[in-house]
N, C-alpha and C. Protein backbone atom coordinates (compact mmCIF):
# COMPACT_ATOMS: atom_id res chain seq x y z
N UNK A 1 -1.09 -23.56 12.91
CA UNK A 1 -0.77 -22.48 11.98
C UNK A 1 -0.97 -22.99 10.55
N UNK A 2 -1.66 -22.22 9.72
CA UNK A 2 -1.89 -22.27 8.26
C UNK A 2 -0.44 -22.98 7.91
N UNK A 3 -0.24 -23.13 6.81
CA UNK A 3 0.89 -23.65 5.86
C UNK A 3 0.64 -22.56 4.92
N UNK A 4 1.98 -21.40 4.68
CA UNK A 4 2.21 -20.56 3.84
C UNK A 4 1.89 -21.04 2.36
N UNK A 5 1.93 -22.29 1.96
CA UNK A 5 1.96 -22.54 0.57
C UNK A 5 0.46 -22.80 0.08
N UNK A 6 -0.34 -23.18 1.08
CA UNK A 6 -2.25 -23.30 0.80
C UNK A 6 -2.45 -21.83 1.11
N UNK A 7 -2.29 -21.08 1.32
CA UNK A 7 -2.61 -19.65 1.90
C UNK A 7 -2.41 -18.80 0.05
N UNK A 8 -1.07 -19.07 -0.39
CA UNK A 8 -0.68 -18.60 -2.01
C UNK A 8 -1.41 -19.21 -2.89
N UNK A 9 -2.00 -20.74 -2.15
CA UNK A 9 -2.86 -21.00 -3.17
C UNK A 9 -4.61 -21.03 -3.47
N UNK A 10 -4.52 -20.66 -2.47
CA UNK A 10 -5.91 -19.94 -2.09
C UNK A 10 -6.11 -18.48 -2.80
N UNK A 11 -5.18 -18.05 -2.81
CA UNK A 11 -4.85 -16.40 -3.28
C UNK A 11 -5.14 -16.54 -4.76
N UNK A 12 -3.66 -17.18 -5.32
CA UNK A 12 -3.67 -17.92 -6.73
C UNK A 12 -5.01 -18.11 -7.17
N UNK A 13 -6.05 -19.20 -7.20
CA UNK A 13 -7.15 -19.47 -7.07
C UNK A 13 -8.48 -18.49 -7.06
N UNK A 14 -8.23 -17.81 -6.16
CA UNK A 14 -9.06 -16.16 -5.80
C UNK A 14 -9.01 -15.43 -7.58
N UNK A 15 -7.60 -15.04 -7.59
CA UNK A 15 -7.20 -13.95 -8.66
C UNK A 15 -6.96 -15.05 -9.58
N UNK A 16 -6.73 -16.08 -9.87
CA UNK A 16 -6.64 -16.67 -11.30
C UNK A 16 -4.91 -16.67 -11.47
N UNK A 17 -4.25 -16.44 -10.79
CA UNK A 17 -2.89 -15.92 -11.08
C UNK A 17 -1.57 -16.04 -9.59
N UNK A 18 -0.41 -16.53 -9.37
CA UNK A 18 -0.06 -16.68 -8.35
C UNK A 18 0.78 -15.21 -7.97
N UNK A 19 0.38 -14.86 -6.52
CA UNK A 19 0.48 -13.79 -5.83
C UNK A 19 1.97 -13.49 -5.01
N UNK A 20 2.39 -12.45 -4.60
CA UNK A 20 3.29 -12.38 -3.40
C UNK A 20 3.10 -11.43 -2.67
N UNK A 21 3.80 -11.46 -1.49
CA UNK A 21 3.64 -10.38 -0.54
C UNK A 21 4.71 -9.46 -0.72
N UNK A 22 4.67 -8.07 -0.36
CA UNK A 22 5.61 -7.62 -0.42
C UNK A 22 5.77 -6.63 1.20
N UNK A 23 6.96 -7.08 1.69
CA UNK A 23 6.45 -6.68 3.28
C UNK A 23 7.56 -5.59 2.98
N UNK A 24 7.58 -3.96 3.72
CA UNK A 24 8.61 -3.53 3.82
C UNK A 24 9.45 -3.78 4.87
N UNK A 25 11.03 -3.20 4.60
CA UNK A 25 11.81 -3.90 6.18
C UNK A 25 12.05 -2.64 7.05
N UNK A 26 11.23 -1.74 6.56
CA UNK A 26 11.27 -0.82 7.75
C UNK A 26 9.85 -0.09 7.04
N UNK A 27 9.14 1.16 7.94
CA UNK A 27 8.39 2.35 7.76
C UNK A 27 9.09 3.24 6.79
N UNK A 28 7.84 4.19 6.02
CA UNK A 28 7.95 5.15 5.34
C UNK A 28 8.04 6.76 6.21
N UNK A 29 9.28 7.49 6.65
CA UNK A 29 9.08 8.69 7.02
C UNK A 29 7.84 9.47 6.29
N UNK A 30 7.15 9.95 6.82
CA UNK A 30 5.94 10.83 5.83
C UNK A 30 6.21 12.53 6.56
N UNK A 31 6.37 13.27 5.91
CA UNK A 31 5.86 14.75 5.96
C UNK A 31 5.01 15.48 6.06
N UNK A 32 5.10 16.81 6.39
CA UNK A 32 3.36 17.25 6.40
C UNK A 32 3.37 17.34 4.91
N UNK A 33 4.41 17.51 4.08
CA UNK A 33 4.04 18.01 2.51
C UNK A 33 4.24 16.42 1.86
N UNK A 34 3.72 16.37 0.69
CA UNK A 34 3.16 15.05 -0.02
C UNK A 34 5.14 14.32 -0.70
N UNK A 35 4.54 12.87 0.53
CA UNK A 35 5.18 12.23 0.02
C UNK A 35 4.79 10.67 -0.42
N UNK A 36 5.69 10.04 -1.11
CA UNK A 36 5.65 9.23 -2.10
C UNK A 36 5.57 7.76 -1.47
N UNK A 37 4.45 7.06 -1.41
CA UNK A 37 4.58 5.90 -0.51
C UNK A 37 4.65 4.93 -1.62
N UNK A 38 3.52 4.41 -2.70
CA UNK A 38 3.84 3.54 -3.73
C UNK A 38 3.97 4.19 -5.33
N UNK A 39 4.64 3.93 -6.01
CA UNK A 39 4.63 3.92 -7.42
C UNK A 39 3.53 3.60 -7.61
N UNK A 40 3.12 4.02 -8.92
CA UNK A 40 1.87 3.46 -9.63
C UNK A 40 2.25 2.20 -10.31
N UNK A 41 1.53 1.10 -9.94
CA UNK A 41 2.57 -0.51 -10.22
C UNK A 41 1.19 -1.50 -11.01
N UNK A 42 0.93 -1.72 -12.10
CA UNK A 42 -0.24 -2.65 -12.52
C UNK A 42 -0.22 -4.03 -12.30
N UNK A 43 0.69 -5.20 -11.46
CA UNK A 43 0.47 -5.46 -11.32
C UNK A 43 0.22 -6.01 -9.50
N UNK A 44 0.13 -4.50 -8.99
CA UNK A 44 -0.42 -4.54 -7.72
C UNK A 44 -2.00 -5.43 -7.36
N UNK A 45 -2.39 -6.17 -6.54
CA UNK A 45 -3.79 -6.34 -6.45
C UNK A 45 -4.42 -5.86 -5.19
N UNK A 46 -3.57 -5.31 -4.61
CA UNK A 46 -3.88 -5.39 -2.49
C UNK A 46 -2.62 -4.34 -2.56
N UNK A 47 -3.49 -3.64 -1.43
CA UNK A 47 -2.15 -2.76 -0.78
C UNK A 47 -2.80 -3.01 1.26
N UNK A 48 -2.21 -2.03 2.17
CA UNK A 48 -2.72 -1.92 2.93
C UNK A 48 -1.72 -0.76 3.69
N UNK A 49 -2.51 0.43 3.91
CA UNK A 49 -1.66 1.69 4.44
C UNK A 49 -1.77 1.57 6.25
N UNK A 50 -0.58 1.75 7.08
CA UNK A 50 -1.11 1.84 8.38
C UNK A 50 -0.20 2.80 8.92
N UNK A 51 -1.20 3.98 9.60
CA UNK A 51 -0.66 4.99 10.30
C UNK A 51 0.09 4.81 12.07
N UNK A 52 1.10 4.79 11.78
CA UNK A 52 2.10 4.80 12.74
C UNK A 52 2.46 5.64 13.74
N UNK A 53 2.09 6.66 13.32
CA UNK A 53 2.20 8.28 13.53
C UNK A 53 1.47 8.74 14.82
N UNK A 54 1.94 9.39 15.40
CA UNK A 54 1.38 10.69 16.77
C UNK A 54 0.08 11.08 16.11
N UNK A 55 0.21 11.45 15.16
CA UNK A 55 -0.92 12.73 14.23
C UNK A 55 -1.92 12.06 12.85
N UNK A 56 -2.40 12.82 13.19
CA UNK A 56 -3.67 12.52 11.89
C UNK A 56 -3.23 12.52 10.63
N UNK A 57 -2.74 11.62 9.81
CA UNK A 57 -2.60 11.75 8.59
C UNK A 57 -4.04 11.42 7.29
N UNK A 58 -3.44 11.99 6.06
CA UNK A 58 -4.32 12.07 4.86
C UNK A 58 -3.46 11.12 3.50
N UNK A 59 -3.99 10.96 2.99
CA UNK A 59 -3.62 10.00 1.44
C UNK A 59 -4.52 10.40 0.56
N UNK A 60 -3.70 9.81 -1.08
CA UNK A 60 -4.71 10.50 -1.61
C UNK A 60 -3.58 9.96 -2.76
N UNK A 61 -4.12 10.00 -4.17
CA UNK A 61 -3.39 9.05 -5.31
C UNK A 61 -2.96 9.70 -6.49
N UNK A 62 -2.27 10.96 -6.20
CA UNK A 62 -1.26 12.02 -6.71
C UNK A 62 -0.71 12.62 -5.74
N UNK A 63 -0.12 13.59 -5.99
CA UNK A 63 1.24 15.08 -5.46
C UNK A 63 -0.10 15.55 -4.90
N UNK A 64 -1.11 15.86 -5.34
CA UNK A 64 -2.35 16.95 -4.80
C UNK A 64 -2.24 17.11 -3.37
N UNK A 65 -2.00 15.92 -2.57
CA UNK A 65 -2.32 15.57 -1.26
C UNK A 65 -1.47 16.76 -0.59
N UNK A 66 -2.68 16.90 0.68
CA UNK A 66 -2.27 18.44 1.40
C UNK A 66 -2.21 17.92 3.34
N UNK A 67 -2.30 18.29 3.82
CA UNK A 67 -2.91 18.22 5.11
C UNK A 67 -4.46 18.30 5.35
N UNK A 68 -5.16 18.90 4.45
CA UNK A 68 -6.37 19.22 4.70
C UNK A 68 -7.34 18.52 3.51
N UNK A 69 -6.19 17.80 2.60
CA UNK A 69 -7.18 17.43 1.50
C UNK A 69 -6.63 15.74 1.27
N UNK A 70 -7.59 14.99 1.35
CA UNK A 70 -7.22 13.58 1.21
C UNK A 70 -8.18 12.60 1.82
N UNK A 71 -7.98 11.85 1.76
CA UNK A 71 -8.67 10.52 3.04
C UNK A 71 -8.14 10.53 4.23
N UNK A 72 -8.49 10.44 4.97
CA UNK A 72 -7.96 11.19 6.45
C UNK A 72 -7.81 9.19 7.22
N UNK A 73 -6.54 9.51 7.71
CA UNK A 73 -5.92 7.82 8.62
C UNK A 73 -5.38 8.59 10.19
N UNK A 74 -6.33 8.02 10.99
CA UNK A 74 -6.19 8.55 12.05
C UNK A 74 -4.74 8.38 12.67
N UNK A 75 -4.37 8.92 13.45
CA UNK A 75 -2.96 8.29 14.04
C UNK A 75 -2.96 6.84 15.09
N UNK A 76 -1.83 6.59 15.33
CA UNK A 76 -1.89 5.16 15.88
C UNK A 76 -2.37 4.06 15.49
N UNK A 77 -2.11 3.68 14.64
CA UNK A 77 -2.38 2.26 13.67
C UNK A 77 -3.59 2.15 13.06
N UNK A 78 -4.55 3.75 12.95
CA UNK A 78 -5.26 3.30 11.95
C UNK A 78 -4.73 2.85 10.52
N UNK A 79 -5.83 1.74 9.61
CA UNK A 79 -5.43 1.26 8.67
C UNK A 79 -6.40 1.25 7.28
N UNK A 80 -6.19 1.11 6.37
CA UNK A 80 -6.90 1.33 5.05
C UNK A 80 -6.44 0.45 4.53
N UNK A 81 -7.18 -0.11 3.39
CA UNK A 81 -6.66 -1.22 2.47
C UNK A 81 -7.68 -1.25 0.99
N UNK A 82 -6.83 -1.49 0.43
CA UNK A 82 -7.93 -1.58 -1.19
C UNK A 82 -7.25 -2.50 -1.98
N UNK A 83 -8.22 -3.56 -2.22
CA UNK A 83 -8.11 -4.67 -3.35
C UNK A 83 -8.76 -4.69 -4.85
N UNK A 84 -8.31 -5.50 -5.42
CA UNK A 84 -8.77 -4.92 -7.31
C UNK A 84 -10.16 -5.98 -6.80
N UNK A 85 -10.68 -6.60 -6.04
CA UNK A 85 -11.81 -6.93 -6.25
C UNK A 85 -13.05 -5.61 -6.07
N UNK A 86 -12.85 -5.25 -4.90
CA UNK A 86 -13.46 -4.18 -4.00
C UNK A 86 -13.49 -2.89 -4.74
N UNK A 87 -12.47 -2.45 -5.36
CA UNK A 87 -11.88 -1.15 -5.46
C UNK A 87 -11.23 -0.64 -7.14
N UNK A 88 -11.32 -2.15 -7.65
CA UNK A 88 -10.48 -2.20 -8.84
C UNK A 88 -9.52 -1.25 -9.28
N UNK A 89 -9.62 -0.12 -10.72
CA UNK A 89 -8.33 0.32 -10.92
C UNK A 89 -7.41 1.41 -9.97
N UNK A 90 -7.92 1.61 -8.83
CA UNK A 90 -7.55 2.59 -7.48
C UNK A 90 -6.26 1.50 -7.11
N UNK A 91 -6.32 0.34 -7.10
CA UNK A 91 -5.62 -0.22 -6.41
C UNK A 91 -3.99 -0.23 -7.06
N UNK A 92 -3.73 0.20 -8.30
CA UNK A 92 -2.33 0.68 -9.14
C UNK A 92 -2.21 1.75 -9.03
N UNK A 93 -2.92 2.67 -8.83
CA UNK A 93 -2.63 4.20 -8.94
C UNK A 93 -1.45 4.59 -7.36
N UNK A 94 -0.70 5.17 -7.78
CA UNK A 94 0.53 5.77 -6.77
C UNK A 94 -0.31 6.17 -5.68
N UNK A 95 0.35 6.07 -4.46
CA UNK A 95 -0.08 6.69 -3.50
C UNK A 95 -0.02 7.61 -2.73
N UNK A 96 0.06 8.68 -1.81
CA UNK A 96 0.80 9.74 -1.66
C UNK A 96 0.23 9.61 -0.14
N UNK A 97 0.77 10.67 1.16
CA UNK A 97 0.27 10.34 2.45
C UNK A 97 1.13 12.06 2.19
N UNK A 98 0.76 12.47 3.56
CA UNK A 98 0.94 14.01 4.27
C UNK A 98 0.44 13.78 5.60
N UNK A 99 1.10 14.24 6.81
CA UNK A 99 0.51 13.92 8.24
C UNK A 99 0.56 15.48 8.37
N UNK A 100 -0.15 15.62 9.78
CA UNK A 100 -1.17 16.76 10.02
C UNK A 100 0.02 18.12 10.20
N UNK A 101 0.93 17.48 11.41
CA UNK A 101 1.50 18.36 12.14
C UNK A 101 2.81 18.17 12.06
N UNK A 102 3.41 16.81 12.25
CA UNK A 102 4.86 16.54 12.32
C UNK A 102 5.02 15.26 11.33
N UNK A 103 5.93 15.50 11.28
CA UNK A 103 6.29 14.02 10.56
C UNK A 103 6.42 12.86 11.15
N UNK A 104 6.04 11.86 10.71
CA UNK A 104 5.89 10.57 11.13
C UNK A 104 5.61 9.38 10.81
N UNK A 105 5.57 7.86 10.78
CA UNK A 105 5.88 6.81 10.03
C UNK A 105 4.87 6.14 9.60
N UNK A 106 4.84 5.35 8.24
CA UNK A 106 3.59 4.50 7.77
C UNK A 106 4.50 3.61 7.24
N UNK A 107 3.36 3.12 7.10
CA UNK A 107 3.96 1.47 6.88
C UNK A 107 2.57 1.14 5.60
N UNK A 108 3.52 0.40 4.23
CA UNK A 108 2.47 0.27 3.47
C UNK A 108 3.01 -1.06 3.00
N UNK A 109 2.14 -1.94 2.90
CA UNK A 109 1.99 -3.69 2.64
C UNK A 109 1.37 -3.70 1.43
N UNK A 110 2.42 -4.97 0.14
CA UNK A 110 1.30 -4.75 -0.55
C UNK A 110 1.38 -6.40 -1.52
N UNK A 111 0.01 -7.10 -2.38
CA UNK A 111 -0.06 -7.99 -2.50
C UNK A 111 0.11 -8.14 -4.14
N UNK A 112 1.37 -8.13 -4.69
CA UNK A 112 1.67 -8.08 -6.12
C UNK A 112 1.43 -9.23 -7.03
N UNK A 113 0.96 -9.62 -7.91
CA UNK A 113 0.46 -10.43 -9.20
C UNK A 113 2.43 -10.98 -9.49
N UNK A 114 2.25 -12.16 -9.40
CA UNK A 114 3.92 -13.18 -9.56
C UNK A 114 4.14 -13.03 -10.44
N UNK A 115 5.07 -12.63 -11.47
CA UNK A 115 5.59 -12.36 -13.06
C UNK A 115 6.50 -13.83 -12.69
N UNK A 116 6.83 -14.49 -11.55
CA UNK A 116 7.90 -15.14 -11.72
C UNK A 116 9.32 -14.79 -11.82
N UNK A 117 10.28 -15.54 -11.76
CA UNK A 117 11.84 -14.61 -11.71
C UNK A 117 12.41 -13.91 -12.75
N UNK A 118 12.93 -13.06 -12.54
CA UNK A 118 13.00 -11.94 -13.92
C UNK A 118 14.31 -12.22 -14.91
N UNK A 119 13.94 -12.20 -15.90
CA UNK A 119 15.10 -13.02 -16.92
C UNK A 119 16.30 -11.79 -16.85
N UNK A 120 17.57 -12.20 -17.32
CA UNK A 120 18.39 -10.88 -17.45
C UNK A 120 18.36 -9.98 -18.86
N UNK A 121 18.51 -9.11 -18.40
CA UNK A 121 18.24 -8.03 -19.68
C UNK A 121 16.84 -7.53 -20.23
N UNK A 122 15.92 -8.48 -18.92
CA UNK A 122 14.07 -8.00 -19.49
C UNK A 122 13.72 -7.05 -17.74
């Protein structure tokens, strides 16, 4: 198995800058009507969306997102991902998801730029 700390620094190295993961500790309930998976965050570099869900879901990087209008993530663990190399400023913009028919779970991973530990009062 890799060693977690050459893996950050490989990353580091990549982007010029040291990285983290940000795993959630559970799924995002999603709706058929538009809900809110990431904030719009600048120093995001990587995300990665994965459909969990019975049903066909859509995304899309405002409120706009419909059932019928978006990037379409099939159900059952299809997955999407966009990096600031690949994809550049898409990869900060908020994200939004809507599933077809019922509601159901996603899961969104994402690879944030290290500010380091946050001072108090900043």
């Amino acid at each position: 198995m890799m060693d977690p700390r050459l893996i950050a620094e490989l990353a580091g190295k990549k982007w010029a800058f040291p990285t983290r993961l940000v795993v959630p500790s559970a799924a995002t309930t999603v709706l058929t009507t538009p809900t809110s998976l990431l904030l719009g965050n600048p120093n995001r570099v990587a995300w990665m969306l994965i459909n969990m869900a019975v049903n066909r879901g859509f995304f899309w990087f405002n409120s706009s997102i419909t059932t019928t209008f978006g990037i379409p993530i099939e159900a059952g663990g299809d997955t999407w991902s966009a990096d600031i190399d690949e994809d550049g400023e898409l990869v900060y913009h908020p994200l939004f998801a809507a599933l077809q028919t019922a509601s159901g779970n996603m899961i969104v991973i994402e690879v944030l730029r290290d500010r380091g530990p946050k001072k108090e009062g900043v």
